[in-house]
Protein backbone atom coordinates (compact mmCIF):
# COMPACT_ATOMS: atom_id res chain seq x y z
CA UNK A 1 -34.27 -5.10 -22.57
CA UNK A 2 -31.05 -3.16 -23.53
CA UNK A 3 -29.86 -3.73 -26.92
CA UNK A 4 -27.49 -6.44 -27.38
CA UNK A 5 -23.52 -4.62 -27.96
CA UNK A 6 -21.85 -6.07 -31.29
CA UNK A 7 -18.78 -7.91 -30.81
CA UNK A 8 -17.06 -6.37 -32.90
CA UNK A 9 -17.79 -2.97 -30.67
CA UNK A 10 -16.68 -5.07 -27.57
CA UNK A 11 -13.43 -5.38 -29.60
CA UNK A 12 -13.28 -2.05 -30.07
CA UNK A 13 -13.77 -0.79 -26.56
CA UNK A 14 -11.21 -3.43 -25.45
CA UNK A 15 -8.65 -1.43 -27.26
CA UNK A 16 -9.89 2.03 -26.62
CA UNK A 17 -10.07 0.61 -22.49
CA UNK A 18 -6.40 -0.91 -23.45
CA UNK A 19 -4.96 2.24 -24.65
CA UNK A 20 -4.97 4.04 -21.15
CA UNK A 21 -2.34 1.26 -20.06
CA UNK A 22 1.02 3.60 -20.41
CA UNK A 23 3.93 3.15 -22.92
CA UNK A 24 7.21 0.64 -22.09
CA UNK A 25 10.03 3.52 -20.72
CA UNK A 26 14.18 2.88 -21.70
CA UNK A 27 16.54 5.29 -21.11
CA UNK A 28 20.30 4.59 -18.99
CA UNK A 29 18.30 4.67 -15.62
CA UNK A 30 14.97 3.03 -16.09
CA UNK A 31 13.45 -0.30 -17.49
CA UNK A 32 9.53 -0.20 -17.31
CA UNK A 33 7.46 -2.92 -19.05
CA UNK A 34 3.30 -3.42 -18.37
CA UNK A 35 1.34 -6.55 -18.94
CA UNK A 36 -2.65 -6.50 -18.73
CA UNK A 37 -4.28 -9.83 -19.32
CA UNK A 38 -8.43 -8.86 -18.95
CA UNK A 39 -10.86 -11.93 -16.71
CA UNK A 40 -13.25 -10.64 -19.57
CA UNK A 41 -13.40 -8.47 -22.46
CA UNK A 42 -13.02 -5.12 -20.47
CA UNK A 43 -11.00 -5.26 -17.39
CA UNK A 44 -11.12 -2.70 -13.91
CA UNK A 45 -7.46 -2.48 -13.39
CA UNK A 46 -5.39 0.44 -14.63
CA UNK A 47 -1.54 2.16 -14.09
CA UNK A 48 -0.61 5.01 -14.79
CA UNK A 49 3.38 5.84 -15.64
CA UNK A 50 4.14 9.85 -15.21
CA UNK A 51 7.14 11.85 -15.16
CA UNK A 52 7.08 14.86 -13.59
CA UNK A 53 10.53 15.72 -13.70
CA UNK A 54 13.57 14.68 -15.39
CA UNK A 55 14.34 13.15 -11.66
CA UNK A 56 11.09 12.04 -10.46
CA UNK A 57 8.93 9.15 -11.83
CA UNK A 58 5.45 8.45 -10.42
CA UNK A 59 3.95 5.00 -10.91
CA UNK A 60 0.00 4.26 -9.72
CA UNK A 61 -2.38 1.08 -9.86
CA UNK A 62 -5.26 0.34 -9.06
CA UNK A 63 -7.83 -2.60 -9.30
CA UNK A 64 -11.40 -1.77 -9.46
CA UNK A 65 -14.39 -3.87 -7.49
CA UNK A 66 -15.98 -6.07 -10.34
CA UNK A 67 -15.71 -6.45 -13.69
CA UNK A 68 -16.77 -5.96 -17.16
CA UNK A 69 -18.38 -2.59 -18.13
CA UNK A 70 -18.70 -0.58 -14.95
CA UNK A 71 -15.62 -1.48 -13.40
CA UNK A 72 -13.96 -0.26 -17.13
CA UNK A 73 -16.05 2.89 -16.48
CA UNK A 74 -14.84 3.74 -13.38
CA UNK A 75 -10.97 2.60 -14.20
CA UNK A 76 -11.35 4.85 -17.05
CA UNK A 77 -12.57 7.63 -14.59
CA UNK A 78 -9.81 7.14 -12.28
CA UNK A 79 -7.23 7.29 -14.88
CA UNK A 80 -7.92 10.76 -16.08
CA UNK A 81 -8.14 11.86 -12.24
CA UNK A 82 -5.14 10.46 -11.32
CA UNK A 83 -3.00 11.80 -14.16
CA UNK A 84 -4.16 15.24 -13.01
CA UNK A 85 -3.51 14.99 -9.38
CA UNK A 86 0.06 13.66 -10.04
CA UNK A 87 1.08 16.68 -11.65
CA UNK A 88 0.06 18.86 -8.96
CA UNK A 89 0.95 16.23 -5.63
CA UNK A 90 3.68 16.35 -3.72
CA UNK A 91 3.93 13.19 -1.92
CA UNK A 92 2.07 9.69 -2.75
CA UNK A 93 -0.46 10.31 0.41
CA UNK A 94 -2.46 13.52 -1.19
CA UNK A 95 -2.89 11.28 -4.53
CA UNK A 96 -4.31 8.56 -2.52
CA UNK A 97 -6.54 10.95 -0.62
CA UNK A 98 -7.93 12.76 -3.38
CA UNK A 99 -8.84 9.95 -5.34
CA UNK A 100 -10.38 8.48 -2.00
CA UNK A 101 -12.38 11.40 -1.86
CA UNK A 102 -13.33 11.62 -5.60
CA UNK A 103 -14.59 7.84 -5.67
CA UNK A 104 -16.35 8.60 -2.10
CA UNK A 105 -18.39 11.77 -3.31
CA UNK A 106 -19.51 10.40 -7.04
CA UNK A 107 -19.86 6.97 -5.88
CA UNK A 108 -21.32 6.55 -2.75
CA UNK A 109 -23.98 3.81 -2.27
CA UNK A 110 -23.00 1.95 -4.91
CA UNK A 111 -20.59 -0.53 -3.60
CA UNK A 112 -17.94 0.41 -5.57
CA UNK A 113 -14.54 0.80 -4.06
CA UNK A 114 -10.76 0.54 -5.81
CA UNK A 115 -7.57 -0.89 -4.12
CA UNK A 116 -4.73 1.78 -4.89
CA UNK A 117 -0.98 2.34 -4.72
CA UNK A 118 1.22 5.07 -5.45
CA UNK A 119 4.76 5.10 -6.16
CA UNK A 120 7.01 8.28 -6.39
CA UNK A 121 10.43 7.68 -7.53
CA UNK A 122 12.99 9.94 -7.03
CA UNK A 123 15.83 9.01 -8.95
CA UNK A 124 18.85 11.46 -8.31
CA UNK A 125 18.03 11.04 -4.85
CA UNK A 126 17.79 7.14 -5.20
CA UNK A 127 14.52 7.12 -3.24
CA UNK A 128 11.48 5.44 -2.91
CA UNK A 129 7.95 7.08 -1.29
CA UNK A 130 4.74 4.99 -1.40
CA UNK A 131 1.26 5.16 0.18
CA UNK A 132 -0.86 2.57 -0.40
CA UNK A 133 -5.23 1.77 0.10
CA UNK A 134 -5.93 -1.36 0.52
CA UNK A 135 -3.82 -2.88 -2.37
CA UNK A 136 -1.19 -5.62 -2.49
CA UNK A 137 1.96 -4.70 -1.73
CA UNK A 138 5.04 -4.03 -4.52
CA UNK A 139 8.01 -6.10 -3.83
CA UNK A 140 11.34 -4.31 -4.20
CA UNK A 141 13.72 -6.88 -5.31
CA UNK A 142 17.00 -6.01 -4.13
CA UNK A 143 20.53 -7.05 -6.31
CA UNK A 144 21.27 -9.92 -3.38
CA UNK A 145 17.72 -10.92 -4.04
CA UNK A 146 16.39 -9.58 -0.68
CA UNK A 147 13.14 -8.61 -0.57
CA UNK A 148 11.39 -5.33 0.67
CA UNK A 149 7.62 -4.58 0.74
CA UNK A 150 6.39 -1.76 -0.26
CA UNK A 151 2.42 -2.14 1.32
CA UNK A 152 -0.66 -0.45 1.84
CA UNK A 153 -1.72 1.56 5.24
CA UNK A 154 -4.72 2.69 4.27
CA UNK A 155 -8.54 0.93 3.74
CA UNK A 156 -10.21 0.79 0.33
CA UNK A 157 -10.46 3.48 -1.89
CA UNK A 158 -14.08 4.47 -1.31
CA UNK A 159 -15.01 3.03 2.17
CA UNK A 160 -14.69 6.01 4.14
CA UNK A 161 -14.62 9.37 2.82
CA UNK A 162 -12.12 11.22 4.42
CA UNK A 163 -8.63 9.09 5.27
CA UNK A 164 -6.31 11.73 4.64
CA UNK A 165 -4.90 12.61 8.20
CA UNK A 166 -4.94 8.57 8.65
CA UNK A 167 -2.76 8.18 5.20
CA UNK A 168 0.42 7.18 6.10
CA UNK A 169 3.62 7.04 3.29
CA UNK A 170 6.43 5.52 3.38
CA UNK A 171 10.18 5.24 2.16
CA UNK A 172 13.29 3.38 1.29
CA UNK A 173 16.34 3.84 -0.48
CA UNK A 174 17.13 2.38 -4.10
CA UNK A 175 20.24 0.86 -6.12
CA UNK A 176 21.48 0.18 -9.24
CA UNK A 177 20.29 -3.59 -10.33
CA UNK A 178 17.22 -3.24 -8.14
CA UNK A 179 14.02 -4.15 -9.45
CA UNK A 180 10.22 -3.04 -8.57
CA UNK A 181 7.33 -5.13 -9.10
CA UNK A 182 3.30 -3.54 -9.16
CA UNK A 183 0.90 -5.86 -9.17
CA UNK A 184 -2.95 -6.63 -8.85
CA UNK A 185 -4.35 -9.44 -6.76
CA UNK A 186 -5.24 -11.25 -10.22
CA UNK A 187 -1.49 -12.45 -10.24
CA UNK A 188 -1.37 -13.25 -6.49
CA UNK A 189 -4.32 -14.85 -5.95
CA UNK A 190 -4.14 -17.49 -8.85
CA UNK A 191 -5.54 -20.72 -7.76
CA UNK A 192 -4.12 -23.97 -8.72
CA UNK A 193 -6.54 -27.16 -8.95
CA UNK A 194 -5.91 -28.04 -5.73
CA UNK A 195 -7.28 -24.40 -4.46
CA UNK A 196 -3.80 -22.97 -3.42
CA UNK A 197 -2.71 -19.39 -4.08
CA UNK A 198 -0.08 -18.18 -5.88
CA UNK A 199 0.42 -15.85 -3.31
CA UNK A 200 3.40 -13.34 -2.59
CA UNK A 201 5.98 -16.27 -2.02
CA UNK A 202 5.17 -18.05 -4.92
CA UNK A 203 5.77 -14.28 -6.95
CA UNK A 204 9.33 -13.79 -5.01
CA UNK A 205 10.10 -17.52 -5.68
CA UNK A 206 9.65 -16.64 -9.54
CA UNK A 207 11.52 -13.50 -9.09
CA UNK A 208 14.24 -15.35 -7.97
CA UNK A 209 14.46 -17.59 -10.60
CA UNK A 210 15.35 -14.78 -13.25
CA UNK A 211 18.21 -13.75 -14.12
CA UNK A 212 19.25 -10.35 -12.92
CA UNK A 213 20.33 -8.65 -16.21
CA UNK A 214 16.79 -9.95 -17.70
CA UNK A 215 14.56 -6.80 -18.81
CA UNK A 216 11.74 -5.93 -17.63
CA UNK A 217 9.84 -6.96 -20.49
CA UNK A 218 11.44 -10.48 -19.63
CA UNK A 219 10.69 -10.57 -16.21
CA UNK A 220 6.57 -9.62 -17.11
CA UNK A 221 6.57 -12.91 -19.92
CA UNK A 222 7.92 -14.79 -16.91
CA UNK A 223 5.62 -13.76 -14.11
CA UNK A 224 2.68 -14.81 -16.95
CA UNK A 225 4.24 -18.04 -17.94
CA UNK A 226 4.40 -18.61 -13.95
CA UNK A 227 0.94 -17.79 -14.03
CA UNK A 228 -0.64 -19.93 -16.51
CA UNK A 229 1.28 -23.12 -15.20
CA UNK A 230 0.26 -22.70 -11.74
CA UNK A 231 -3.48 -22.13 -12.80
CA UNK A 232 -3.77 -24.48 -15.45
CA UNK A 233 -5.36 -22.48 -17.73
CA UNK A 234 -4.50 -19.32 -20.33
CA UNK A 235 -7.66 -17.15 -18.99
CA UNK A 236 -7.02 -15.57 -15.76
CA UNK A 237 -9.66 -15.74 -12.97
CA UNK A 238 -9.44 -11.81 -12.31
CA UNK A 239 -7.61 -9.37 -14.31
CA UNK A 240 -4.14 -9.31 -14.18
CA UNK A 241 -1.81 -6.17 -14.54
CA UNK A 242 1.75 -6.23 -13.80
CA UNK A 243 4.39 -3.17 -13.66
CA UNK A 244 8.27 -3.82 -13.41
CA UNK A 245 10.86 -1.84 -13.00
CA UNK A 246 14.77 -2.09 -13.23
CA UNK A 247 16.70 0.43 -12.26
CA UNK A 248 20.43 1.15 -13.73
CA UNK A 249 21.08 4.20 -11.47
């Protein structure tokens, strides 16, 4: 029998698992906020926030298979991958097919796979690139309150372990007053009592319901508010991690 973990070293790896989520980022083009509520002590999703140039923001999440320990693991070991391929990529599409290829070569045969997205944000150019593996997709909330989706075109990170000529990104323009939303399928998948889903419409309706000069901080303690009164209940049923964005371009 393994040794039964303190709880008070639980605690502790909670926050040490907590401190890879990235810093809130202000400045007079950018509002970035992240909220993390765990299913359990240690959660498997992760972002990462990186700035590569003065111009050029890249945002990446990711929701590990699982939870608990190994899916913390692994999140853990996909953070410090991904912050290294960022600085060297140059589109979304190689950072989604290295990390396939990472995941598929140490993890093989273990059933663990990762959904993925990765955002690069040019902002002189006012442009948007994603590529996407198997995760939901962002929602660009325009000014009129238009919606664009910004989704995946590639399986599960993991599955198969070379994708990269079948990695397909994508691109869009931005605005000033637009807003980006990252998300895990712990927000849209919520079930009420009744067994309904959240779902993507019932995120946009939210979205719509907020005030466009709120900040992104505001927006994330009114997606979770949106949460816990469609569930029912404080404690999600799978983690939840949420990144927005507002841009003042």
């Amino acid at each position: 029998m393994p040794p039964t973990i303190d709880p008070d070293e639980w605690r502790l790896a909670r926050r040490i698992h907590r401190s890879l989520l990235p810093q809130p980022v202000r400045d007079e083009r950018v509002d970035l906020a992240v909220h993390y509520e765990e299913h359990e002590i240690l959660g498997g999703d992760y972002c990462s926030v990186f700035q590569r140039t003065e111009d050029r923001l890249f945002l990446c999440v990711c929701d590990v298979t699982g939870h608990g320990l190994p899916a913390a693991l692994l999140a853990g070991r996909i953070s410090s991958f991904v912050q290294h391929e960022i600085t060297v990529a140059h589109q979304p599409c190689e950072v989604v097919d290295a990390l396939n290829r990472f995941v598929a070569g140490h993890f093989d045969g273990l059933g663990i796979y990762a959904t993925f997205l990765c955002v690069d944000i040019d902002l002189r150019r006012r442009r948007i690139a994603h590529a996407g593996a198997g995760h939901p997709p962002a929602l660009l909330q325009r000014r009129d309150g238009t919606f664009e989706s910004l989704g995946s075109l590639s399986p599960l990170i993991g599955v198969f372990p070379e994708m990269g000529r079948n990695c397909r990104a994508s691109s869009t323009n931005l605005a000033a007053g637009d807003r980006l939303l990252l998300f895990t399928d712990g927000l849209s998948e919520t079930r009420n009592a009744d067994g309904e889903m959240l779902g993507i419409d019932g995120i946009k309706s939210v979205l719509r319901g907020i005030d466009e000069e709120t900040g992104s901080r505001g927006v994330l303690a009114e997606l979770a508010a949106a949460r816990r009164r469609f569930a029912g209940h404080e404690i999600p049923d799978d983690d939840v991690l949420l990144v927005a964005t507002r841009f003042t371009l």
